[in-house]
Protein backbone atom coordinates (compact mmCIF):
# COMPACT_ATOMS: atom_id res chain seq x y z
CA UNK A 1 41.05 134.10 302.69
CA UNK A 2 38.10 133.54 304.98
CA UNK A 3 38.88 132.63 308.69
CA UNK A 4 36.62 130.01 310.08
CA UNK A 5 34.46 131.43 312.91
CA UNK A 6 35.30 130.16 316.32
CA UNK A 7 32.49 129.29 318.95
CA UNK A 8 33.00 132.55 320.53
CA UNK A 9 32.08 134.51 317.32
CA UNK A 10 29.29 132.38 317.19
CA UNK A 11 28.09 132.93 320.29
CA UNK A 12 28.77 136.84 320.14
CA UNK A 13 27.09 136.77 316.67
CA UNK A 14 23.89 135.05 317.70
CA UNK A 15 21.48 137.88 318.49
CA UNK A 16 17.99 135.36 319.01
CA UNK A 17 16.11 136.47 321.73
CA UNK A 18 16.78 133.25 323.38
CA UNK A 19 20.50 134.27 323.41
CA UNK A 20 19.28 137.62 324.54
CA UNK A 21 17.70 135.96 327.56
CA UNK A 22 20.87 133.86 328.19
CA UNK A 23 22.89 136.82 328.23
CA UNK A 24 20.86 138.66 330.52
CA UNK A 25 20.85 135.89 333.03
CA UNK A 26 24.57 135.39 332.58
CA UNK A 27 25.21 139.34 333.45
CA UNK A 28 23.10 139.05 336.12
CA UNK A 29 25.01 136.24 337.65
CA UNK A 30 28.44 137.72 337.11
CA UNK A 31 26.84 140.82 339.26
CA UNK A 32 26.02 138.32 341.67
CA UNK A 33 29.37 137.24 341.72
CA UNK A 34 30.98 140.55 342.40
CA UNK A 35 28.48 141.04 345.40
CA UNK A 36 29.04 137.21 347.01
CA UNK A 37 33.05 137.66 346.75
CA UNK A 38 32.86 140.92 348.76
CA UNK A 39 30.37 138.82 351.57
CA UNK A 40 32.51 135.65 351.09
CA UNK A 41 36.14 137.50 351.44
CA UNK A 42 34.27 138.72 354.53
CA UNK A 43 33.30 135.56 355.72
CA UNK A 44 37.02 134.09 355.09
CA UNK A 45 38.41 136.72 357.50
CA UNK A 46 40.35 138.23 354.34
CA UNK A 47 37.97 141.64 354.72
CA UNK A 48 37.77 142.34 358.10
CA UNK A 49 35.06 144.86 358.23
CA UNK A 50 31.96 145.72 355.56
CA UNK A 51 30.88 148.80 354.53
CA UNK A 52 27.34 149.25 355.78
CA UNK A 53 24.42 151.79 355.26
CA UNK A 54 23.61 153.90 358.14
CA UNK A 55 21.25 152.98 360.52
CA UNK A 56 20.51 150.12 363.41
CA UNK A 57 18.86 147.78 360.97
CA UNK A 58 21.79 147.55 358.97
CA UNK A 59 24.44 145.09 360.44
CA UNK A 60 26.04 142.98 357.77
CA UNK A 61 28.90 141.59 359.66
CA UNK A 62 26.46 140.36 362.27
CA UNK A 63 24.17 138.57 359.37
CA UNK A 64 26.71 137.77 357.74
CA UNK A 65 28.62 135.94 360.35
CA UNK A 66 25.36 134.29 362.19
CA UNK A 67 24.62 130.70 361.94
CA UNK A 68 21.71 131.65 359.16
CA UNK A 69 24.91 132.68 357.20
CA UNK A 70 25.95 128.87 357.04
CA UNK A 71 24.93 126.11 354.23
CA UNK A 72 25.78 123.02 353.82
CA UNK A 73 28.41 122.91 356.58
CA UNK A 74 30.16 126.38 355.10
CA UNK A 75 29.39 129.92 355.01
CA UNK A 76 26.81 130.60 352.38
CA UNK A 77 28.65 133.21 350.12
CA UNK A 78 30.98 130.65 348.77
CA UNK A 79 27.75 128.17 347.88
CA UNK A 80 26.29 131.66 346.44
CA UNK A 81 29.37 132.14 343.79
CA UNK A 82 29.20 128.32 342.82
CA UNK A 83 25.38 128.76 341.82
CA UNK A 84 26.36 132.05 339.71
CA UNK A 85 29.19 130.20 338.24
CA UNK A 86 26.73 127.06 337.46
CA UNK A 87 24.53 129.41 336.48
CA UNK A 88 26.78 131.17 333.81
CA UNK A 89 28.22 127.83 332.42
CA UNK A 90 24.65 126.73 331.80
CA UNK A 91 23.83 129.92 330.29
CA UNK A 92 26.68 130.14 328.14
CA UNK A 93 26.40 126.21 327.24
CA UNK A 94 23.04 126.25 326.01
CA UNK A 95 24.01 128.80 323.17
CA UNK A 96 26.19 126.11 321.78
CA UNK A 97 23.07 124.36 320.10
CA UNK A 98 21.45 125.50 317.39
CA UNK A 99 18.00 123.84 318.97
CA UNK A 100 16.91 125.26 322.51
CA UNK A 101 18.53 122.32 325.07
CA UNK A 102 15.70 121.86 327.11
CA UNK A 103 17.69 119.54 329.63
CA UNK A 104 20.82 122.83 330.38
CA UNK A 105 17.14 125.09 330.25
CA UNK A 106 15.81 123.23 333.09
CA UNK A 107 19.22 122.82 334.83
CA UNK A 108 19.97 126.39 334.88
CA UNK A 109 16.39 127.22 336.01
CA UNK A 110 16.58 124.78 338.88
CA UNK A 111 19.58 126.62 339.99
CA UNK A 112 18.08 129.96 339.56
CA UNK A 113 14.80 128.64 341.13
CA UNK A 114 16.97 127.46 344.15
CA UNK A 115 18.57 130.66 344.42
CA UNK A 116 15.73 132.78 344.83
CA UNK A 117 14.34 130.45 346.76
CA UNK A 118 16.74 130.53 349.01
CA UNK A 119 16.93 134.33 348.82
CA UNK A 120 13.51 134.75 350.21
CA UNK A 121 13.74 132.12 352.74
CA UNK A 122 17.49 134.64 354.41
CA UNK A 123 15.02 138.09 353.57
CA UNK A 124 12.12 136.51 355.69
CA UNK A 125 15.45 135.24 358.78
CA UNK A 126 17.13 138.48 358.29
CA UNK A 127 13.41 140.81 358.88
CA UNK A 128 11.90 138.68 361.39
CA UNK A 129 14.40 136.18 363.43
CA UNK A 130 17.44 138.42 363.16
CA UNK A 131 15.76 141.69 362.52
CA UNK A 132 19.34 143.23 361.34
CA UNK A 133 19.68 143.82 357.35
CA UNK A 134 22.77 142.98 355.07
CA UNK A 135 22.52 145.47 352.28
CA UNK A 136 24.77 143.18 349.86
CA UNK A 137 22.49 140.22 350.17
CA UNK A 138 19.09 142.21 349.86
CA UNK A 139 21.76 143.36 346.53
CA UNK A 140 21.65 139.06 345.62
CA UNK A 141 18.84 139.01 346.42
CA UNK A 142 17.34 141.15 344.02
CA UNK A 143 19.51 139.84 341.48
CA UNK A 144 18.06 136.47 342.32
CA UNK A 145 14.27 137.44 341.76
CA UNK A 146 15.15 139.18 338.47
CA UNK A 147 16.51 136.26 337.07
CA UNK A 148 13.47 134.43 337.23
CA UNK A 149 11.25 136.59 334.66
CA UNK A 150 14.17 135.66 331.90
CA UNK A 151 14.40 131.83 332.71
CA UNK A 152 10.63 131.63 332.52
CA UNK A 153 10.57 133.15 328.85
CA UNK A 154 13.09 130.73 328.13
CA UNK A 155 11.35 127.84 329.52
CA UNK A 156 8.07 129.01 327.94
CA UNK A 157 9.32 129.11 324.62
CA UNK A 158 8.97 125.87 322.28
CA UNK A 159 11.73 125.60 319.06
């Protein structure tokens, strides 16, 4: 008796290197997830006190807890795990079709787009207004930037 593959087979089956790409930006994002909770449980008051690297540049509670550290009227790790999470539903969505989606393509690169955007805008606050370092969101940060080079081979390519 054959057993009628579910989406998730399909999806796990699919090995385009559009999928590829998908993948890549979705594991990316769930990294950035790990690293936001840890700076967002901070910013709740459930962690009290962050690990840090050695050093006087390296203060994340005090970045971290600054008024930099606050978007859209809340503190910014929380807005950082809703992008990831947009950003894996959009990644994981697109797979559904058979033809590229160009409108979840753009969607998801406009929230990548913003978050690296935004990344560069707290590196340049956090070198040369607050001249203090949080090693977790230099950690986003990076994860941010290396999500571009995969959303532009997916916008690039035409199906």
């Amino acid at each position: 008796m054959k057993t009628k593959k579910t989406v998730i087979d399909k999806i796990r089956e699919d090995n385009t290197e559009i999928t590829r790409y998908r993948r890549l930006i979705a594991a990316q994002s769930a990294l950035g997830l790990i690293d936001f909770s840890l700076i967002s449980l901070f910013q709740l008051g459930f962690i009290k006190s962050m690990p840090d690297l050695p050093g006087k540049v390296f203060d994340t509670e005090k970045v971290n807890s600054s008024q930099d550290a606050v978007l859209l009227g809340m503190p910014d790790g929380f807005v950082s795990l809703g992008a990831y999470t947009a950003t894996m539903l959009l990644a994981t969505a697109a797979t559904r079709f058979k033809k590229q989606s160009r409108i979840l393509d753009v969607a998801m690169g406009a929230v990548i787009l913003g978050q690296a955007a935004g990344a560069a805008q707290y590196l340049y606050k956090m070198a040369f207004v607050q001249k203090k370092v949080c090693i977790y969101c230099v950690a986003g940060a990076v994860i941010n930037f290396s999500s571009l080079s995969p959303m532009l081979k997916i916008l690039k390519r035409r199906d």
